[in-house]
Protein backbone atom coordinates (compact mmCIF):
# COMPACT_ATOMS: atom_id res chain seq x y z
CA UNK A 1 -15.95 12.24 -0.17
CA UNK A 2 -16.67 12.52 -3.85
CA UNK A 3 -19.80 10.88 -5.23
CA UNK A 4 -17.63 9.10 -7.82
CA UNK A 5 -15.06 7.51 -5.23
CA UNK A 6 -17.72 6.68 -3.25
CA UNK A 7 -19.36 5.03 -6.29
CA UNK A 8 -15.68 3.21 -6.65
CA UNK A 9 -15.43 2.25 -3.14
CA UNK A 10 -19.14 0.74 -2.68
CA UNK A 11 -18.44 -1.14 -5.80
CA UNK A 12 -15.13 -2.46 -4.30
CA UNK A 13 -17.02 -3.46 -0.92
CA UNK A 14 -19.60 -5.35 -2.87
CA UNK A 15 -16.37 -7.21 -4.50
CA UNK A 16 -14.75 -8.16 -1.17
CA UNK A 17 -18.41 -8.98 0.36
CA UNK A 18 -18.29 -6.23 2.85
CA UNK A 19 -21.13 -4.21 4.38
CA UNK A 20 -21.75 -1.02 2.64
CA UNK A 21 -21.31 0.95 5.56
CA UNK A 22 -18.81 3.48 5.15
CA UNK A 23 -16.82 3.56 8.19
CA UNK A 24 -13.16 4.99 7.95
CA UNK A 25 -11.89 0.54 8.14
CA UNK A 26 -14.39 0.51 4.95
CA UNK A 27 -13.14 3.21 2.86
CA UNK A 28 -9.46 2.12 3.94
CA UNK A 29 -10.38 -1.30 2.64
CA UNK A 30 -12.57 -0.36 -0.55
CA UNK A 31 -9.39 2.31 -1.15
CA UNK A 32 -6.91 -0.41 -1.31
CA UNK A 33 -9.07 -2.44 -3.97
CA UNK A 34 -9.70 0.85 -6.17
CA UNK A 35 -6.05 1.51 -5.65
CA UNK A 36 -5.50 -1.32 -7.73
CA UNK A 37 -7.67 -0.10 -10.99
CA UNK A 38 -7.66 3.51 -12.49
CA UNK A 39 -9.80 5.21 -10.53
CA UNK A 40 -11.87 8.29 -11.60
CA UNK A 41 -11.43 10.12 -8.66
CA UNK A 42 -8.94 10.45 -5.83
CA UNK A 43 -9.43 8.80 -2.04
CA UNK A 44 -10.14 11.21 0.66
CA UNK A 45 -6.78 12.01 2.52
CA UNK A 46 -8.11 9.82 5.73
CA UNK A 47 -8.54 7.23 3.14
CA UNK A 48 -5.30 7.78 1.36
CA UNK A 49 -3.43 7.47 4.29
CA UNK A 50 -5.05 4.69 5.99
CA UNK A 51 -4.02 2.46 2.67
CA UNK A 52 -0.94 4.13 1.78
CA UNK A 53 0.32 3.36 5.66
CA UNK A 54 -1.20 -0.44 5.81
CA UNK A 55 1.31 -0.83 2.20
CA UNK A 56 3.72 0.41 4.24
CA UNK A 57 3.35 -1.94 7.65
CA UNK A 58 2.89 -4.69 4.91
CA UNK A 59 6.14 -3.78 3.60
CA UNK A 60 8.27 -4.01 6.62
CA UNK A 61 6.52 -7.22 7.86
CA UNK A 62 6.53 -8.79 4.51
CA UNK A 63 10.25 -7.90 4.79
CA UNK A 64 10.93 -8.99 8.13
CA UNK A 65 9.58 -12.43 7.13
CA UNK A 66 11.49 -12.41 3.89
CA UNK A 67 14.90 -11.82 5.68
CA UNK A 68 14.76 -15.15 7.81
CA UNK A 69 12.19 -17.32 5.17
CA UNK A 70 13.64 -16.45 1.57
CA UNK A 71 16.32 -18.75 0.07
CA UNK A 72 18.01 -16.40 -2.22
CA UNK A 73 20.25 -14.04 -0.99
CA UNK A 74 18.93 -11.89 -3.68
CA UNK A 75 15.56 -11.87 -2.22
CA UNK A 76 16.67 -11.34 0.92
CA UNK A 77 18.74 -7.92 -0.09
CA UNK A 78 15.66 -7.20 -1.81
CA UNK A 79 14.01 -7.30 0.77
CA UNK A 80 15.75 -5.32 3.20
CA UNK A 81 15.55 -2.69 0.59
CA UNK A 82 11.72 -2.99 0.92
CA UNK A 83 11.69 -2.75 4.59
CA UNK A 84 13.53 0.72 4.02
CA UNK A 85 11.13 2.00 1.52
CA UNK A 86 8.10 0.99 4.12
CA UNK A 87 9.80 2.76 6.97
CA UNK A 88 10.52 6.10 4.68
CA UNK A 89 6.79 6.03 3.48
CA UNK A 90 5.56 5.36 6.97
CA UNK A 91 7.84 8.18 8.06
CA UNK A 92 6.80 10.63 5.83
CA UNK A 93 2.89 9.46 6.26
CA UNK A 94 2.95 9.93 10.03
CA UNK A 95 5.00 13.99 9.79
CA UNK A 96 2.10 14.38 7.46
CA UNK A 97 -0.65 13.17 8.49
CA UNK A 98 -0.61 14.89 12.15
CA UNK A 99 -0.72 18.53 10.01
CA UNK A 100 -4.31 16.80 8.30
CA UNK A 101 -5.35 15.24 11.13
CA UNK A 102 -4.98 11.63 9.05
CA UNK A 103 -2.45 10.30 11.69
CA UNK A 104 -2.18 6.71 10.48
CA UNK A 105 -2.59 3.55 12.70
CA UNK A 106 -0.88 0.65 12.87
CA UNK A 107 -2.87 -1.97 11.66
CA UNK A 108 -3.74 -3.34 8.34
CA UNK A 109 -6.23 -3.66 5.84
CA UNK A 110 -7.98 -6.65 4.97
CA UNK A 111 -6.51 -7.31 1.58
CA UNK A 112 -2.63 -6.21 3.16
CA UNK A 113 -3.60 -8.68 5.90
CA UNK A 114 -5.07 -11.66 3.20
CA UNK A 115 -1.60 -11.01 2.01
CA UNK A 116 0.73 -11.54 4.88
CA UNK A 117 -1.11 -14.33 6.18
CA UNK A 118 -0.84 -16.12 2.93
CA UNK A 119 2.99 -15.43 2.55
CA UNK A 120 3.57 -16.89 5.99
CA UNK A 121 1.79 -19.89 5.26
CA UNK A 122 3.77 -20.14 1.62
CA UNK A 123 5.61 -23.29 0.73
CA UNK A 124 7.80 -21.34 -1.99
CA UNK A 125 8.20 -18.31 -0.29
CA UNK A 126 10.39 -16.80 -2.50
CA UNK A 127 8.35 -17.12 -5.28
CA UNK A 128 4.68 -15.93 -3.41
CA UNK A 129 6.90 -12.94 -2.00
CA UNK A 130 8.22 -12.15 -5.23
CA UNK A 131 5.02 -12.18 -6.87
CA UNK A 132 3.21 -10.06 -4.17
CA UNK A 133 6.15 -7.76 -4.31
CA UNK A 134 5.07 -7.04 -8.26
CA UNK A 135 1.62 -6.49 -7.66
CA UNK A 136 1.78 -4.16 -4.52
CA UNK A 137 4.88 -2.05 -5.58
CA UNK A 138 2.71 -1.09 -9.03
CA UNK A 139 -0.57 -0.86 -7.44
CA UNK A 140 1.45 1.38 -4.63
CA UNK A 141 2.93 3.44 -7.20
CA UNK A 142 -0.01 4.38 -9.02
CA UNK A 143 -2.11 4.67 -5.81
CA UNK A 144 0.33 7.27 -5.16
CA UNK A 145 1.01 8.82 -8.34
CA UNK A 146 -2.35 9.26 -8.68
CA UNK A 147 -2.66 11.08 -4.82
CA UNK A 148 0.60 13.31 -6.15
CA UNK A 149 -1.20 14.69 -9.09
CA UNK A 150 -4.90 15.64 -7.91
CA UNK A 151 -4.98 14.22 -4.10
CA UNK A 152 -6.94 16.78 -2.50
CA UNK A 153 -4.25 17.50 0.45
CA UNK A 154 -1.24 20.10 -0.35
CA UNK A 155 0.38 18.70 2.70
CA UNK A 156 0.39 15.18 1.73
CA UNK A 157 0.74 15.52 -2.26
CA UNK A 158 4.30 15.88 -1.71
CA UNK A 159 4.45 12.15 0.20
CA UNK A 160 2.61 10.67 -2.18
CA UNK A 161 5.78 11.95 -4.25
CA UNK A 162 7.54 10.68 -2.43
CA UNK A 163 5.87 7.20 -2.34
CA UNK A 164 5.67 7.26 -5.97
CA UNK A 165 9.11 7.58 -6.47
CA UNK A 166 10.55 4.82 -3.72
CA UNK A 167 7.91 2.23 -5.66
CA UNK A 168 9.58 3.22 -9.14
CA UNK A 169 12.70 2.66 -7.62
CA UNK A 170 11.78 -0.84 -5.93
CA UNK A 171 10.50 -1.82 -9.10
CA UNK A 172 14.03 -1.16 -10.54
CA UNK A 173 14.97 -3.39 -8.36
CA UNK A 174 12.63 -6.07 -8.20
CA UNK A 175 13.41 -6.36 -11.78
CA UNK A 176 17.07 -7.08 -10.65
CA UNK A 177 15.86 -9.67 -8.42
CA UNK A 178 14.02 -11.85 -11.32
């Protein structure tokens, strides 16, 4: 890991009030906070994948609950749209990730976590979807932007592309739904 991430991601553990141990869950988690600042340097590919898969599970679930909780039929498209993009990026993550040996699980991050557990206990779902649809599908695209231009895995620069470019799009869209 580079001394500057790991700078980045200590700094984001002492934020969330975890241990500074830096277990693969840790730099996951600390990843997913720096994703959401410019960072100096890029995550490990462990590290990228680990976040870049829990967006992805967060996606679909998210999704899932959106299709039988949202009131608009607008959100609802929207959604399924989402649950597409977070099956293509898992896709992509787990062909990948077996040539790295960064095979991701399936399980979430804290803060992806934090997130779904507040949207199923939302009262305007609609609107707390909405909203956590705008911050992860920006954070998501620059986390993988970022991993597309200086990521330090050939094989998985091309899915962070990839990612990059389905978050662009669902920001298109989002846009359609507000």
């Amino acid at each position: 890991m580079m001394p500057a991430l790991a700078g980045t991601m200590l700094g984001a553990m002492t934020m969330l009030g975890s241990a500074p141990a830096m277990a693969a869950d840790s730099q996951a988690q600390a990843a997913t906070v720096a994703a959401s600042a410019t960072m100096a340097a890029t995550p490990s590919p462990r590290a990228y994948v680990d976040v870049a898969a829990s967006a992805a599970l967060y996606s679909v679930e998210a999704a899932r609950l959106a299709k039988t909780r949202a009131r608009s039929a607008a959100v609802r498209n929207f959604a399924k749209s989402q649950e597409a993009s977070g099956f293509g990026i898992g896709g992509q993550l787990s062909w990948a990730g077996r040539r790295v040996d960064a095979l991701p699980g399936n399980r979430l991050t804290r803060t992806h976590q934090v997130m779904l557990d507040r949207l199923r206990r939302a009262r305007d779902f609609d609107a707390t979807y909405l909203a956590q649809q705008r911050d992860l599908i920006e954070t998501m695209r620059t986390f993988h932007a970022s991993y597309a231009r200086s990521g330090g895995s050939a094989t998985l620069r091309p899915v962070a592309q990839f990612g990059a470019r389905r978050m662009a799009a669902q920001a298109a869209a989002l846009r359609l739904v507000d």
